[in-house]
N, C-alpha and C. Protein backbone atom coordinates (compact mmCIF):
# COMPACT_ATOMS: atom_id res chain seq x y z
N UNK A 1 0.81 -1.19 0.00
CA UNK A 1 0.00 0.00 0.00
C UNK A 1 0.85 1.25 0.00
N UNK A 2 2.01 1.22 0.45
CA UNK A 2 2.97 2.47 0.55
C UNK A 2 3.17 3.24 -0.69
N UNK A 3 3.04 2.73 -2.38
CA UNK A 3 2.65 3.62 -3.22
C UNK A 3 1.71 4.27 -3.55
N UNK A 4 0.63 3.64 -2.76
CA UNK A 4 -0.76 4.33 -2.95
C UNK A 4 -0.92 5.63 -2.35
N UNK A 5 -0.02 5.31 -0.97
CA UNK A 5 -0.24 6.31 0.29
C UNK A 5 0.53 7.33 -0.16
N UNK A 6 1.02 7.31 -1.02
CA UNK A 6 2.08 8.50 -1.93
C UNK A 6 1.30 9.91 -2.04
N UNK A 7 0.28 9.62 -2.79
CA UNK A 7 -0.43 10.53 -3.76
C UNK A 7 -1.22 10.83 -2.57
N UNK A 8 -1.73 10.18 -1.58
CA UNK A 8 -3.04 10.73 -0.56
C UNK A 8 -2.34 11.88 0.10
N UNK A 9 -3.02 12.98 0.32
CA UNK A 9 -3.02 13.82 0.99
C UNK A 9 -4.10 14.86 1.26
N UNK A 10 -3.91 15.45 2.45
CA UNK A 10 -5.38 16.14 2.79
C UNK A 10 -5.79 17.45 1.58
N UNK A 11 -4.92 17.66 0.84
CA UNK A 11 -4.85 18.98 -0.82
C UNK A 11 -6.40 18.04 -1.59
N UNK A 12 -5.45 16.73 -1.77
CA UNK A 12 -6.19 16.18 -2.67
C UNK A 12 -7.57 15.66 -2.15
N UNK A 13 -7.83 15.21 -1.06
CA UNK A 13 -9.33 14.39 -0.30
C UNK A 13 -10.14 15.47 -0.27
N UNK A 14 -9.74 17.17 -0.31
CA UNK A 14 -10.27 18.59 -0.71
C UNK A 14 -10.88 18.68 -1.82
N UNK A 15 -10.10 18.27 -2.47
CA UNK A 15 -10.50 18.24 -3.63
C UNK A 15 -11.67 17.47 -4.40
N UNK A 16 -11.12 16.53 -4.24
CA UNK A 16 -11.80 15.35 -5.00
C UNK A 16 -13.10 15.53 -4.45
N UNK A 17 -13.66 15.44 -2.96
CA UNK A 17 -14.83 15.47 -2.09
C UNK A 17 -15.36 16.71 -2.81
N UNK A 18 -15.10 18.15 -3.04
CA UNK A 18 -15.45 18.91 -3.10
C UNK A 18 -15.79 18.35 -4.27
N UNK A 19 -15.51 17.72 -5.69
CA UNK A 19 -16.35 18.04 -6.95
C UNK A 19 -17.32 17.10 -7.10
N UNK A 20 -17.69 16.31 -5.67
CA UNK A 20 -18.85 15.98 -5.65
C UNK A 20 -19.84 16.30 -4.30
N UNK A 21 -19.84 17.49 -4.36
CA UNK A 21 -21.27 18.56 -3.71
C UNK A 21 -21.68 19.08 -4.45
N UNK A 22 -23.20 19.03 -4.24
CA UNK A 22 -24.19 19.40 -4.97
C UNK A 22 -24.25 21.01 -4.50
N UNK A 23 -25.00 21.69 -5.88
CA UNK A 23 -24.94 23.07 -5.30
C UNK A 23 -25.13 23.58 -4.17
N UNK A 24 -24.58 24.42 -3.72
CA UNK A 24 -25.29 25.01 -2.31
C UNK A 24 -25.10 24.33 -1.17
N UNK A 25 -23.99 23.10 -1.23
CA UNK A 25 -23.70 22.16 -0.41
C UNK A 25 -22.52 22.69 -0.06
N UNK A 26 -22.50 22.42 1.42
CA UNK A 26 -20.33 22.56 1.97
C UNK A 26 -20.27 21.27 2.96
N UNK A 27 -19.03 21.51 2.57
CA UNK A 27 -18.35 19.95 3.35
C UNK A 27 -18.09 20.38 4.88
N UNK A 28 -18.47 19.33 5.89
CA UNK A 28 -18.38 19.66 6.86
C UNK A 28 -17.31 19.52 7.75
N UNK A 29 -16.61 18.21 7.55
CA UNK A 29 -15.86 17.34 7.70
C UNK A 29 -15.07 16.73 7.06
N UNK A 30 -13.98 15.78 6.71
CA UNK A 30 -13.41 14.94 5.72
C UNK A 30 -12.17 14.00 6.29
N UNK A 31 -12.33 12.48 6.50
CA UNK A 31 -10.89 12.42 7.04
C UNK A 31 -10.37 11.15 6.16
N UNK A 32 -9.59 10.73 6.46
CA UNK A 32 -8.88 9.30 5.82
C UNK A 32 -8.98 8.35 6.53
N UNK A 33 -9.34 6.97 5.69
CA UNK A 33 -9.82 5.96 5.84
C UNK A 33 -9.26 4.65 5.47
N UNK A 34 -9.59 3.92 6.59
CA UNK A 34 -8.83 2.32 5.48
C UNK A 34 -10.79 1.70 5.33
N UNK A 35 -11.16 1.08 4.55
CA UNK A 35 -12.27 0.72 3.81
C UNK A 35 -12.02 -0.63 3.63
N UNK A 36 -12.83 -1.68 4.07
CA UNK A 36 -12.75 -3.24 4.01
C UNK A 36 -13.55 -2.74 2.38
N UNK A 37 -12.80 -3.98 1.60
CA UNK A 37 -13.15 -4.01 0.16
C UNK A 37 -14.45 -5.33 0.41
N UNK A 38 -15.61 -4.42 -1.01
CA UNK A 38 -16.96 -5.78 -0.75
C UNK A 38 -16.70 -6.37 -1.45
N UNK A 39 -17.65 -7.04 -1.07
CA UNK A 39 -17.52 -8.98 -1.65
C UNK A 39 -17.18 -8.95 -3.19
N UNK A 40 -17.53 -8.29 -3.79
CA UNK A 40 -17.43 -8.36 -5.57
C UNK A 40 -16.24 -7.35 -5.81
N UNK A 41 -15.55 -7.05 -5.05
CA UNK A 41 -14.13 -5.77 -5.22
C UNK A 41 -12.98 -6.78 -5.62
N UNK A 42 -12.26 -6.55 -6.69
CA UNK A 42 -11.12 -7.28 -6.45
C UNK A 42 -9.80 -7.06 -6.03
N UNK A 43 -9.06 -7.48 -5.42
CA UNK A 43 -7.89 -6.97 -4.85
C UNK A 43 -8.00 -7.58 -3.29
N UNK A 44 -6.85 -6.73 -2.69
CA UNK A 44 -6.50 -6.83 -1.06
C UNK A 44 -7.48 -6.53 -0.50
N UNK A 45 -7.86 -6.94 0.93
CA UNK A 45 -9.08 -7.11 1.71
C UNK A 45 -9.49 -5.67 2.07
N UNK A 46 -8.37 -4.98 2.25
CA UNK A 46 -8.47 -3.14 2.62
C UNK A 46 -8.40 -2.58 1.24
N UNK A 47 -8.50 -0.76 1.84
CA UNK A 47 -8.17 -0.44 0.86
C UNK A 47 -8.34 0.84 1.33
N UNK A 48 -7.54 2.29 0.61
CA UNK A 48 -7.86 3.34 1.18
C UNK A 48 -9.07 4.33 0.72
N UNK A 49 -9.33 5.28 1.31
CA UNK A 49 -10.49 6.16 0.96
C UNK A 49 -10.53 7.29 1.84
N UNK A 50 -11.32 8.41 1.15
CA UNK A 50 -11.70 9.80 1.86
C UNK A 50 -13.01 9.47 2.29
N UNK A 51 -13.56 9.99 3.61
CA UNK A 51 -14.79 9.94 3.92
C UNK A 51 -15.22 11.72 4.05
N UNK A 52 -16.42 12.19 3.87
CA UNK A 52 -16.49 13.41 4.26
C UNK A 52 -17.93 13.45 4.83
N UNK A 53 -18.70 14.33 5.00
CA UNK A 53 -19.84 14.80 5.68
C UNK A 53 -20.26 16.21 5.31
N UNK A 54 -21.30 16.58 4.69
CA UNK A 54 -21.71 17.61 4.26
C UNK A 54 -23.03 18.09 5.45
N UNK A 55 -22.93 19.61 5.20
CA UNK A 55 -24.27 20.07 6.31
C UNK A 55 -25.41 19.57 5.84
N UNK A 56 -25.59 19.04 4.70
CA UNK A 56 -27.12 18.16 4.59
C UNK A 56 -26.90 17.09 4.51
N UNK A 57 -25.95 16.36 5.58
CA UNK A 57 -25.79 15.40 6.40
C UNK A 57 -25.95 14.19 5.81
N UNK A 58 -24.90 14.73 4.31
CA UNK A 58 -24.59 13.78 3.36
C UNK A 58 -23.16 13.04 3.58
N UNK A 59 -23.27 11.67 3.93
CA UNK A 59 -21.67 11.22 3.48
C UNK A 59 -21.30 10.52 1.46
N UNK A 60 -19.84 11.36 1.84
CA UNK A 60 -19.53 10.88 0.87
C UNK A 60 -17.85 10.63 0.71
N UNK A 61 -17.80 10.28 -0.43
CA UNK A 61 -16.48 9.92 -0.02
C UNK A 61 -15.62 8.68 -1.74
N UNK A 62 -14.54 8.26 -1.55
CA UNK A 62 -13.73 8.05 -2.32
C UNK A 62 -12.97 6.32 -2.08
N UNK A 63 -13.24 5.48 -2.38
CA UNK A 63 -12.81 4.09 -2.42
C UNK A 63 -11.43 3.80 -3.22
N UNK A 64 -9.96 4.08 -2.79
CA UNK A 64 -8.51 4.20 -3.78
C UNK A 64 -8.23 2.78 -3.37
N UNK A 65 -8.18 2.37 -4.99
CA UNK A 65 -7.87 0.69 -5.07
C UNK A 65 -6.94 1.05 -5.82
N UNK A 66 -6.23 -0.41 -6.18
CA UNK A 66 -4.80 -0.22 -7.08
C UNK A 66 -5.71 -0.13 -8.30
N UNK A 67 -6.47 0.08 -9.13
CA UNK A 67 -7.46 -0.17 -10.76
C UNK A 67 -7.13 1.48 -10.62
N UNK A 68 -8.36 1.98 -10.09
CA UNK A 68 -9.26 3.23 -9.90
C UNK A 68 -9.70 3.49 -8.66
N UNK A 69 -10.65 4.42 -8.70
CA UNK A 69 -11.50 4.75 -7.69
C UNK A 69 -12.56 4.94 -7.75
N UNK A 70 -13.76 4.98 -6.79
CA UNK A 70 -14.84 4.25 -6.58
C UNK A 70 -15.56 5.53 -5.49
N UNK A 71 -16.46 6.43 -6.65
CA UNK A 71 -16.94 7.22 -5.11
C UNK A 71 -18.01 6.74 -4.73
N UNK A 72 -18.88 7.22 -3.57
CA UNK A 72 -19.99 6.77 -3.30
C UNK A 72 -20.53 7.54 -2.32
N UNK A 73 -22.09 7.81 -2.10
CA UNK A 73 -22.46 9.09 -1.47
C UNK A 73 -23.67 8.30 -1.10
N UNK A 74 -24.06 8.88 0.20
CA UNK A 74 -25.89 8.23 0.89
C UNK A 74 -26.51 9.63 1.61
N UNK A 75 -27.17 9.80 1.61
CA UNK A 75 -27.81 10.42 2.75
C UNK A 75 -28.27 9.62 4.31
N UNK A 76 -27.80 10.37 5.04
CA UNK A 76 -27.72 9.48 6.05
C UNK A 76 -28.88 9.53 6.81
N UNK A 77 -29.91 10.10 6.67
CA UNK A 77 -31.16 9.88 7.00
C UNK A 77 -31.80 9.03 6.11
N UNK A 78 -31.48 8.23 5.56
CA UNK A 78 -31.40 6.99 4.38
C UNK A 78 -31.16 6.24 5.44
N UNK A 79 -30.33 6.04 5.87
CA UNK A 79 -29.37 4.71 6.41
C UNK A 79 -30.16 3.68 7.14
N UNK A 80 -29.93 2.58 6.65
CA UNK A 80 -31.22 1.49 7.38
C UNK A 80 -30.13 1.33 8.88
N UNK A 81 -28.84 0.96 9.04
CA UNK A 81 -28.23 0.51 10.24
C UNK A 81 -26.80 1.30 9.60
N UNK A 82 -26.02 1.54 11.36
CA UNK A 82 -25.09 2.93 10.91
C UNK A 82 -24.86 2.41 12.57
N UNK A 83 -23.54 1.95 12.88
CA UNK A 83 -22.80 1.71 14.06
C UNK A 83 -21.64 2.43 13.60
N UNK A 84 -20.99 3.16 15.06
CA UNK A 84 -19.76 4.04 15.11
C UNK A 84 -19.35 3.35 17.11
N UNK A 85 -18.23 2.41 16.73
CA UNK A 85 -17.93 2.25 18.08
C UNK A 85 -16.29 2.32 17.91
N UNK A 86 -16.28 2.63 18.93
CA UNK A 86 -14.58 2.77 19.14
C UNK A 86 -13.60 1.53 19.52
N UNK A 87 -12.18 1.25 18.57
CA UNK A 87 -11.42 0.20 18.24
C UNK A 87 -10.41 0.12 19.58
N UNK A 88 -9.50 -1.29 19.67
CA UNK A 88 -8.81 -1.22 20.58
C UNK A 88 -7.61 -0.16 20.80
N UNK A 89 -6.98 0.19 18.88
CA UNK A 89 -6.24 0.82 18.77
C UNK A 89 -6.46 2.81 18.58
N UNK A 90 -7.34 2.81 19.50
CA UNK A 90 -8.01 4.24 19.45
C UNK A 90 -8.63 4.73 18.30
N UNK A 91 -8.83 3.59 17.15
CA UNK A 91 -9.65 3.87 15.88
C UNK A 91 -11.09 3.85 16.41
N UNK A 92 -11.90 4.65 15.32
CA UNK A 92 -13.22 4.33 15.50
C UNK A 92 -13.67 3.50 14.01
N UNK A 93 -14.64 2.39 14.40
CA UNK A 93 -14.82 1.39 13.08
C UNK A 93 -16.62 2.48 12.70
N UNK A 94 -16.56 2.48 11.93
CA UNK A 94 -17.90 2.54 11.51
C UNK A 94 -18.65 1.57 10.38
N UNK A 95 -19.66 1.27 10.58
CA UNK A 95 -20.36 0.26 9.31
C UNK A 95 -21.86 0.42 9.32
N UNK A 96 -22.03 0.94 7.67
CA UNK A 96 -23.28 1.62 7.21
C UNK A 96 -23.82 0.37 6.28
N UNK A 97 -25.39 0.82 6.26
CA UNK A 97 -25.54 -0.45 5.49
C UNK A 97 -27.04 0.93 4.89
N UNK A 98 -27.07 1.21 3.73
CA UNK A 98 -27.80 1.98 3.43
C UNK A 98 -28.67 1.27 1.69
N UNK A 99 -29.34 1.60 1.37
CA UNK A 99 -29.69 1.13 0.13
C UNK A 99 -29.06 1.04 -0.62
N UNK A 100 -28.13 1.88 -0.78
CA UNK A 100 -27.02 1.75 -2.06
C UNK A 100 -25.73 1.80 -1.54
N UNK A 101 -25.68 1.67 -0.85
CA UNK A 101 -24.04 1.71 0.21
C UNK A 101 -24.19 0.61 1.18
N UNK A 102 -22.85 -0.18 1.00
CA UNK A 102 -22.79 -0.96 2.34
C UNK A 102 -21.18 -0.41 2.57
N UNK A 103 -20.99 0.27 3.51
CA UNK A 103 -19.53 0.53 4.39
C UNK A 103 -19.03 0.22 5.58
N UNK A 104 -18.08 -0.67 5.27
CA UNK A 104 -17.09 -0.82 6.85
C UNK A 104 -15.69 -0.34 6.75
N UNK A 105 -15.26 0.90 7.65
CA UNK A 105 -14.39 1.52 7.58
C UNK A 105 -13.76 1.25 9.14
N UNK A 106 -12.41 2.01 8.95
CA UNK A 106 -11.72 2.47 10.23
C UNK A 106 -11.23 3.78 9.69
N UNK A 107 -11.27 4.51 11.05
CA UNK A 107 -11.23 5.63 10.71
C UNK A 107 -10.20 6.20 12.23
N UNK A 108 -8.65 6.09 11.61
CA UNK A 108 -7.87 6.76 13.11
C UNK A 108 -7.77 8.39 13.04
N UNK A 109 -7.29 8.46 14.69
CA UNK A 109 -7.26 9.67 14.93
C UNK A 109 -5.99 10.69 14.59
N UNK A 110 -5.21 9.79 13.92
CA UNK A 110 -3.36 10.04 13.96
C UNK A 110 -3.45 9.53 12.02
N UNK A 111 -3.03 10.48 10.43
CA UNK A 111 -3.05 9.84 9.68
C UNK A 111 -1.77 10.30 9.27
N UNK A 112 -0.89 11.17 10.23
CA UNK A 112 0.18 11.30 9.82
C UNK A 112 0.32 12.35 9.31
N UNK A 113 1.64 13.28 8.76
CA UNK A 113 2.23 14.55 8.47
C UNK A 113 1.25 15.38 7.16
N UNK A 114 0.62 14.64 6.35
CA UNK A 114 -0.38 14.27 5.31
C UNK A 114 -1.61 14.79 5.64
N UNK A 115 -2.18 14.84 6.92
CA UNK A 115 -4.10 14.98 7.04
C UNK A 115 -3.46 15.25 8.47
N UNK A 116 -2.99 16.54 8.52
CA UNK A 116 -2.62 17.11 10.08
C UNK A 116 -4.00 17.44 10.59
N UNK A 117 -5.28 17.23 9.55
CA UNK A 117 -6.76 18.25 10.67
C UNK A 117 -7.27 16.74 11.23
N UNK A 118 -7.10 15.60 10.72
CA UNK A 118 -7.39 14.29 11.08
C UNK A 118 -8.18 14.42 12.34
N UNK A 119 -7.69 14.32 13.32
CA UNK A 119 -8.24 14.54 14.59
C UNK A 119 -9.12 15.13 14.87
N UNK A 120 -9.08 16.56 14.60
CA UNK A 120 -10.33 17.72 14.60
C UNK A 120 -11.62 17.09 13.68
N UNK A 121 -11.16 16.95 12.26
CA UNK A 121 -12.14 16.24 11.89
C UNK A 121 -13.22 15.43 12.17
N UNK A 122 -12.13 14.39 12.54
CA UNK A 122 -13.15 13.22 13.37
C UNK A 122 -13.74 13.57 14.21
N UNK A 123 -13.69 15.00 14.97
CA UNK A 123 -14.36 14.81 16.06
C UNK A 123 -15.69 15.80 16.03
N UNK A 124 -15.51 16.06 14.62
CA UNK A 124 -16.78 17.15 14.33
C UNK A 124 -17.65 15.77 13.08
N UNK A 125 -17.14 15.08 13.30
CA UNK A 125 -18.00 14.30 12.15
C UNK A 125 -18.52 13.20 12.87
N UNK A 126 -17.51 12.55 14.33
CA UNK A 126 -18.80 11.18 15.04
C UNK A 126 -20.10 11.99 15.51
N UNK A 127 -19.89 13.22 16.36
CA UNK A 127 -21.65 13.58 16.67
C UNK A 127 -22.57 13.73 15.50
N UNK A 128 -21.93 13.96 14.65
CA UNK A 128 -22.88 13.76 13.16
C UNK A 128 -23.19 12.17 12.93
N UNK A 129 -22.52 11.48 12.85
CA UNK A 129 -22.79 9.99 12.48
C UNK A 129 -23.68 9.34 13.88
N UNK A 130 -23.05 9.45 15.26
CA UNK A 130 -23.78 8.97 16.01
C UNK A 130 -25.31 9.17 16.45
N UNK A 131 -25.39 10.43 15.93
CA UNK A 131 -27.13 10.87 15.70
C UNK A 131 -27.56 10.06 14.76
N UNK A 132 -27.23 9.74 14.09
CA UNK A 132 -28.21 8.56 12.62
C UNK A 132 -28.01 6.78 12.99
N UNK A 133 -27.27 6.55 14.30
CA UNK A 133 -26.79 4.80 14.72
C UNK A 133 -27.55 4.99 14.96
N UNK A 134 -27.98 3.38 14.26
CA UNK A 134 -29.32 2.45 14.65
C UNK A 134 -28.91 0.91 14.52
């Protein structure tokens, strides 16, 4: 994964997230992710990704496999089941299961010299997610 992790940086997860909001939309949040790959993905069992959170309490976000990438967006007042519990290694796992999204992520608090807001992030984006666990 260490060539992948090349190109990630918090410039680019700006980016990319941003050219998919809809008008009149702002991003609220955004952090970096490792993403369990689904059942029909091919490749390594992980994989990296941007997650973000918009004020109309949209997630969305970016799936970086060695092929391409893979975005994908829900509204989270959509979400049939949406757990956010915290990992042994001070990660928090989250796993959405929405009509058109199924996500299981980890999401740490530390992503390195790369996504220095990491932390802050996360911590303006679980009271957003933990309002929609069911």
């Amino acid at each position: 994964m260490g060539m992948f992790t090349l190109r990630c940086n918090s410039a680019e997860m700006a980016q990319k997230l941003a050219a998919m909001l809809q008008p009149g939309e702002n991003l609220i949040a955004a952090v970096y992710a490792t993403i369990e790959r689904g059942i029909f993905e091919i490749g390594s069992r992980v994989m990296l990704g941007y997650i973000g959170i918009t004020d109309q309490h949209r997630l969305i976000g970016y799936k970086i496999g060695m092929i391409g990438e893979t975005p994908f967006t829900t509204y989270l007042q959509g979400v049939r089941k949406l757990r956010v519990k915290k990992g042994i290694l001070n990660q928090y796992i989250v796993r959405l299961k929405a009509d058109n999204l199924t996500l299981n992520c980890s999401i740490s608090r530390k992503a390195g010299k790369k996504f220095p807001d990491q932390s802050d992030y996360l911590d303006m984006m679980l009271p957003i997610l933990e309002m929609y666990q069911r």
